[in-house]
C-alpha atoms as a PDB file:
ATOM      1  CA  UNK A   1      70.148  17.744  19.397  1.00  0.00           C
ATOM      2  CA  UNK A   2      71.324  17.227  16.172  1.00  0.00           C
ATOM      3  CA  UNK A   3      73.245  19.447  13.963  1.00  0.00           C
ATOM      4  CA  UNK A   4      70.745  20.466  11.913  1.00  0.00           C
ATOM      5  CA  UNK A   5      68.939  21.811  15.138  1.00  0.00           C
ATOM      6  CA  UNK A   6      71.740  23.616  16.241  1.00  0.00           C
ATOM      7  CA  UNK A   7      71.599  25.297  13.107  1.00  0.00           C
ATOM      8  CA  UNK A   8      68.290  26.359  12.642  1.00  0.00           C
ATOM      9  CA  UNK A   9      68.272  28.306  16.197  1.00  0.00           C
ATOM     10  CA  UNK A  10      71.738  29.774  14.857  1.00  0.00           C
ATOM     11  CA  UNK A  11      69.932  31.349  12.251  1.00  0.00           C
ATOM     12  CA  UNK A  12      66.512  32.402  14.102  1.00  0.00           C
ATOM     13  CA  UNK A  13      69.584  33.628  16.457  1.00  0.00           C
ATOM     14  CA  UNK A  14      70.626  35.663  13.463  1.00  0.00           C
ATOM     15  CA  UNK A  15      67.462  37.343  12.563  1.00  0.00           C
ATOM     16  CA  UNK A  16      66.077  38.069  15.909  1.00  0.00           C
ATOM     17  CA  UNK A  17      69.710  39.964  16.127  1.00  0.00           C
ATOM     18  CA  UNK A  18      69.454  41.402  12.615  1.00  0.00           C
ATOM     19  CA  UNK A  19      65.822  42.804  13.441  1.00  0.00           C
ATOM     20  CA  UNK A  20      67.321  44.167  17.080  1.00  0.00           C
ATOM     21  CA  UNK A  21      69.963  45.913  15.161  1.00  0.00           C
ATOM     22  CA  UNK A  22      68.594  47.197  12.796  1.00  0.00           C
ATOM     23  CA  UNK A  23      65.886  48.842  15.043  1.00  0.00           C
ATOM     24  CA  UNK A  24      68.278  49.954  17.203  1.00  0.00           C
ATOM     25  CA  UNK A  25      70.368  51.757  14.105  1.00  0.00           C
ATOM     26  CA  UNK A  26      67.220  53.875  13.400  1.00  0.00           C
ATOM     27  CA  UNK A  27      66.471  54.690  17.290  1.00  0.00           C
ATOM     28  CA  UNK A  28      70.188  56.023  16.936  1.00  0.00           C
ATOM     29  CA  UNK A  29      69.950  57.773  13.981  1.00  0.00           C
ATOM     30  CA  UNK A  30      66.243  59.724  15.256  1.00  0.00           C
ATOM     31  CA  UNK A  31      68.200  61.081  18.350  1.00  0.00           C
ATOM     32  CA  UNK A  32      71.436  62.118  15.835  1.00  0.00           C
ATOM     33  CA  UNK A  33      68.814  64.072  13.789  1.00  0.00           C
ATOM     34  CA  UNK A  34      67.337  65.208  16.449  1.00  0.00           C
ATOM     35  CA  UNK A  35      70.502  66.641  18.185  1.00  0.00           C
ATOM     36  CA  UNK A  36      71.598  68.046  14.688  1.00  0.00           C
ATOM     37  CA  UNK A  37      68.571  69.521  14.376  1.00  0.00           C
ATOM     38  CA  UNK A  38      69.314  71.839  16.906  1.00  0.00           C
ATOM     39  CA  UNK A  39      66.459  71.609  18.780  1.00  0.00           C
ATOM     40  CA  UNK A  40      65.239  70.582  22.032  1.00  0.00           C
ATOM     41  CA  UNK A  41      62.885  67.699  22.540  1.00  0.00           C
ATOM     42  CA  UNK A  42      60.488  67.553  24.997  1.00  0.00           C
ATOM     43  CA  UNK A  43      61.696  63.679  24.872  1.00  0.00           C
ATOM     44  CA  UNK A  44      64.917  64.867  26.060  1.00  0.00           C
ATOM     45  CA  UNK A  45      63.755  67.530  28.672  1.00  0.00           C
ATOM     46  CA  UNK A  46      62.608  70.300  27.667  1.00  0.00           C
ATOM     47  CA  UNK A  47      61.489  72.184  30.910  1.00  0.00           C
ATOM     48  CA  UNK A  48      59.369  74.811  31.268  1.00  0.00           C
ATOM     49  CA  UNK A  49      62.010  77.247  32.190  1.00  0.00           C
ATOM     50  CA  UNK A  50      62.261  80.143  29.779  1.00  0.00           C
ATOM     51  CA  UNK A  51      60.273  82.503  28.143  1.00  0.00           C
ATOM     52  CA  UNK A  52      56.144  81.995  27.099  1.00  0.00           C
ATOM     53  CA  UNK A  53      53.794  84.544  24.884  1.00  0.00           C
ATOM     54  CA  UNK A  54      50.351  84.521  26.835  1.00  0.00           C
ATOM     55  CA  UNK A  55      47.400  84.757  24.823  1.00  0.00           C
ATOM     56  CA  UNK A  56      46.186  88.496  26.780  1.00  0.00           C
ATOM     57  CA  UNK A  57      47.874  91.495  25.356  1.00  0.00           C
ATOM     58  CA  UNK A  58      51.010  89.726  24.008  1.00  0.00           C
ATOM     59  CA  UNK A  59      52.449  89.065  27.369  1.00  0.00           C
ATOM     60  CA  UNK A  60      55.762  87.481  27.947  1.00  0.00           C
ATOM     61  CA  UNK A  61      56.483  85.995  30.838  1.00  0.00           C
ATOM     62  CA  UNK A  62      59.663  84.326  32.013  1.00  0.00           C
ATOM     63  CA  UNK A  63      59.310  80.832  33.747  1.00  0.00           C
ATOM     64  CA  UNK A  64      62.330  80.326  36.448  1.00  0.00           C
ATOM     65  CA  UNK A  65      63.404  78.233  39.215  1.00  0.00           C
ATOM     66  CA  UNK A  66      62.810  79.264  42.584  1.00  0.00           C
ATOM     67  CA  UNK A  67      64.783  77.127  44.776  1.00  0.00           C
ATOM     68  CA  UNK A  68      62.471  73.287  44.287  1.00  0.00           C
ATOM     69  CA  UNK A  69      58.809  75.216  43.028  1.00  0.00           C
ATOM     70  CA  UNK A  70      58.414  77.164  39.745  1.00  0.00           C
ATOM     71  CA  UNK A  71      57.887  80.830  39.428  1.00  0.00           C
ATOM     72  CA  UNK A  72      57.199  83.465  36.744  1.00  0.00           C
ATOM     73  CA  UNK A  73      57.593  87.063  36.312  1.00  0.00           C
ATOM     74  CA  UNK A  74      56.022  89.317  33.544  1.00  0.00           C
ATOM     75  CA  UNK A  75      58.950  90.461  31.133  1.00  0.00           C
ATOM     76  CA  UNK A  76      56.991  92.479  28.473  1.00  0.00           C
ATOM     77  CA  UNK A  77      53.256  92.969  26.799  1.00  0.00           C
ATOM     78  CA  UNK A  78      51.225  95.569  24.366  1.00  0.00           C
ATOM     79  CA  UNK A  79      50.421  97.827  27.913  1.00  0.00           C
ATOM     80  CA  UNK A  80      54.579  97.881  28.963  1.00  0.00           C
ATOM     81  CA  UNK A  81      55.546  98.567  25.318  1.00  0.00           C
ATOM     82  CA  UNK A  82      53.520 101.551  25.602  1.00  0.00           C
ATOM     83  CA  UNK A  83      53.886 102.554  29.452  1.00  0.00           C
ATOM     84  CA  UNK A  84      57.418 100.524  30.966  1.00  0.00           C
ATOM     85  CA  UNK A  85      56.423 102.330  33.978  1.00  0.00           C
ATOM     86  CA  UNK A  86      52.989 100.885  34.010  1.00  0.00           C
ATOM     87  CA  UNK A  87      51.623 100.282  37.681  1.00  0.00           C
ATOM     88  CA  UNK A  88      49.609  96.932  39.342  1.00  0.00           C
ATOM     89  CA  UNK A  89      46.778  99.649  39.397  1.00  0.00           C
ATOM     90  CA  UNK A  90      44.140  96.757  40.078  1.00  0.00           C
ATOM     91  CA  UNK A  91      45.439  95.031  42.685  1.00  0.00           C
ATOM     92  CA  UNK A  92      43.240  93.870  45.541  1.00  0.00           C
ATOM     93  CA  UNK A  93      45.560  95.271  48.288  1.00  0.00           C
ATOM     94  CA  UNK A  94      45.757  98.899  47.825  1.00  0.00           C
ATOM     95  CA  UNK A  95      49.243  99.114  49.444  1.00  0.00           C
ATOM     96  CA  UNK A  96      50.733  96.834  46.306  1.00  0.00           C
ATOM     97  CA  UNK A  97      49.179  99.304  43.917  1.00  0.00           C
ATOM     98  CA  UNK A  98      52.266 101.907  43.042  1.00  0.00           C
ATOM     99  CA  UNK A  99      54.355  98.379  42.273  1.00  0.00           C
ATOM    100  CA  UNK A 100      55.865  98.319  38.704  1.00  0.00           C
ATOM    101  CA  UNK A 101      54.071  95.488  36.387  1.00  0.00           C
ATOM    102  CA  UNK A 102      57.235  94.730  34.788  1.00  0.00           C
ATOM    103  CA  UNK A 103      59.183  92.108  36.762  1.00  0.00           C
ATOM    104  CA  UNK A 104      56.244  91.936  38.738  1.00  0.00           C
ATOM    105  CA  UNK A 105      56.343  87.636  40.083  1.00  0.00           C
ATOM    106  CA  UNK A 106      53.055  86.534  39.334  1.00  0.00           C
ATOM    107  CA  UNK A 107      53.127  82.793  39.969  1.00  0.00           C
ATOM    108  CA  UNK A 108      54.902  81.115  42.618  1.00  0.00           C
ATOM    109  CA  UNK A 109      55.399  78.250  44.947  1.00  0.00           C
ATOM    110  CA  UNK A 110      54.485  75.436  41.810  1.00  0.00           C
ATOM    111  CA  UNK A 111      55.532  72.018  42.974  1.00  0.00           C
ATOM    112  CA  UNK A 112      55.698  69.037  40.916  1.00  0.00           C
ATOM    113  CA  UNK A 113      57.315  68.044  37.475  1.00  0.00           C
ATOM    114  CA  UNK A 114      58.770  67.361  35.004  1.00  0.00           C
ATOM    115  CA  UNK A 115      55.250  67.827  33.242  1.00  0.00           C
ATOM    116  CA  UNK A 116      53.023  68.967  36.259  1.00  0.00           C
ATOM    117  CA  UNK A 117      53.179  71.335  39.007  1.00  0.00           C
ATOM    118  CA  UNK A 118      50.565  71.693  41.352  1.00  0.00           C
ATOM    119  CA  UNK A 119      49.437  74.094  44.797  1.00  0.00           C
ATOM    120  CA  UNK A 120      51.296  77.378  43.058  1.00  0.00           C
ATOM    121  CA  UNK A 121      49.656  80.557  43.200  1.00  0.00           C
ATOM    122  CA  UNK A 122      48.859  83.280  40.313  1.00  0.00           C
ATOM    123  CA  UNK A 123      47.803  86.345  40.574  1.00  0.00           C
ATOM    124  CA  UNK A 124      46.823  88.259  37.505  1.00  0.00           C
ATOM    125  CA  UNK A 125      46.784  91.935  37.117  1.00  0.00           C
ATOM    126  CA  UNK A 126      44.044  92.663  34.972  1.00  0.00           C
ATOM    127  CA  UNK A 127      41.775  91.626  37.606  1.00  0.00           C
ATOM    128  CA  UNK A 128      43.921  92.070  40.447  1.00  0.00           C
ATOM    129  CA  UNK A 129      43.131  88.792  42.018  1.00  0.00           C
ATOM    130  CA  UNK A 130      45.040  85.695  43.530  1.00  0.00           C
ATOM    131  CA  UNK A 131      44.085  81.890  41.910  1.00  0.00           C
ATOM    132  CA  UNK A 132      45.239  78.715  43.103  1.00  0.00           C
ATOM    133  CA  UNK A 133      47.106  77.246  39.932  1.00  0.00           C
ATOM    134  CA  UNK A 134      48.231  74.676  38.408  1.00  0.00           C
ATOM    135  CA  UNK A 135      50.919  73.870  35.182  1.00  0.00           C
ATOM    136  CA  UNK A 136      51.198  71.725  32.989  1.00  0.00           C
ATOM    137  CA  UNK A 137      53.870  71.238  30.093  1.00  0.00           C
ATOM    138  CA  UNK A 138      51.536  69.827  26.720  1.00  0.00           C
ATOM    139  CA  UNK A 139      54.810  69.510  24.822  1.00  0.00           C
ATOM    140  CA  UNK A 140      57.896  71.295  24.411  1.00  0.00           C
ATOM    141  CA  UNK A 141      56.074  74.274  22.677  1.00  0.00           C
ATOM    142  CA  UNK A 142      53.289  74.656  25.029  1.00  0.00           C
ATOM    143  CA  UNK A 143      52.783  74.865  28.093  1.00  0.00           C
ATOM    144  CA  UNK A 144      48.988  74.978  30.284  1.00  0.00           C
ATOM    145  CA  UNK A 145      48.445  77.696  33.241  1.00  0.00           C
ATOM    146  CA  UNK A 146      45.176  77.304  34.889  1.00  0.00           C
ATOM    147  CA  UNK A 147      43.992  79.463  37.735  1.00  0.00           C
ATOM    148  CA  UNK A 148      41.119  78.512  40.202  1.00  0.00           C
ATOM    149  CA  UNK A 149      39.171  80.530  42.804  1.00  0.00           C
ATOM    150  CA  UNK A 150      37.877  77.424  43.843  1.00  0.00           C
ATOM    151  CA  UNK A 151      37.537  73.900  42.096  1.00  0.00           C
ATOM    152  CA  UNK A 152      35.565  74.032  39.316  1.00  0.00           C
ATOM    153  CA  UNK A 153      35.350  77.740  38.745  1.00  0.00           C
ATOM    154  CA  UNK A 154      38.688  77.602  37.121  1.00  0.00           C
ATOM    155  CA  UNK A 155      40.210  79.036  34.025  1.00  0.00           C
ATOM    156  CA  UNK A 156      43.140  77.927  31.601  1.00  0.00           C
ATOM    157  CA  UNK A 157      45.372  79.010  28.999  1.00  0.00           C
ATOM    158  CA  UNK A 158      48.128  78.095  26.717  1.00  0.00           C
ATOM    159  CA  UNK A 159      51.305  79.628  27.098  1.00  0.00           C
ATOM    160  CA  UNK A 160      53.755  79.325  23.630  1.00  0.00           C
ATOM    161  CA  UNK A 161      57.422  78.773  24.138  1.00  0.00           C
ATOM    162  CA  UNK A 162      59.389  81.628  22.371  1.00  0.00           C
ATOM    163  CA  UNK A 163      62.965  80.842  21.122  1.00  0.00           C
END
């Protein structure tokens, strides 16, 4: 090789390296912003623990660990804003029935992650009935609860994150 050569990959050298850095500088600055920002990125993992409106009777419901599987319990909606001592009066089992609604666990045993969790069960007390579920996070803002009696009678809904 000649010196001229040796030159010429130098400088491809240099402006492969340039490019690199330079794309590297802006990956670093995105996440800087994005920690200033305050907020947390599903990117960064954003789990589904915390607390979801429901799209029925401006439920809240409060995602949790339960040992390895997901769970949720009802915190708050239009009925327990205007009876806190509001009763499952439809459940199935008529022994459950005199059970309070709020703090009531109505999904449990999920399995999966970080985005889906699968063979859970939900039961939902405007029907009174028990659905095989499953989750799944969209984004950090929403997150998918679907309910089957059996696959494909099934039924979904978006949950929204509230901060």
């Amino acid at each position: 090789m000649n010196g001229r050569g040796a030159m010429q990959g130098s400088t491809i050298g240099k402006i492969i390296m340039t490019g690199l850095s330079q794309r590297v500088c802006c990956v670093a600055l995105a996440l800087c912003l994005l920690v200033l920002s305050g907020r947390r990125s599903f990117a960064i993992g954003a789990g589904p623990e915390g607390l979801w409106r429901t799209p029925v009777h401006h439920g809240v419901v409060e995602v949790y660990d339960c040992g390895d599987k997901l769970c949720a319990r009802i915190v708050t909606s239009d009925i327990l804003q205007r009876d806190p001592d509001e009763k499952d009066v439809k459940n199935r089992d008529l022994a459950l029935r005199d059970r309070p609604l709020k703090g009531l666990t109505v999904m449990w045993n999920f399995k999966g992650g970080p985005t889906d969790w699968k063979g859970g069960t939900a039961y939902n007390p405007q029907d009174g009935g028990t659905y095989h579920g499953s989750l799944k996070l969209v984004d950090s803002e929403k997150l998918s609860m679907t309910g089957c009696i059996v696959f494909p009678l099934c039924q979904s809904q978006t949950w929204t994150r509230i901060h």
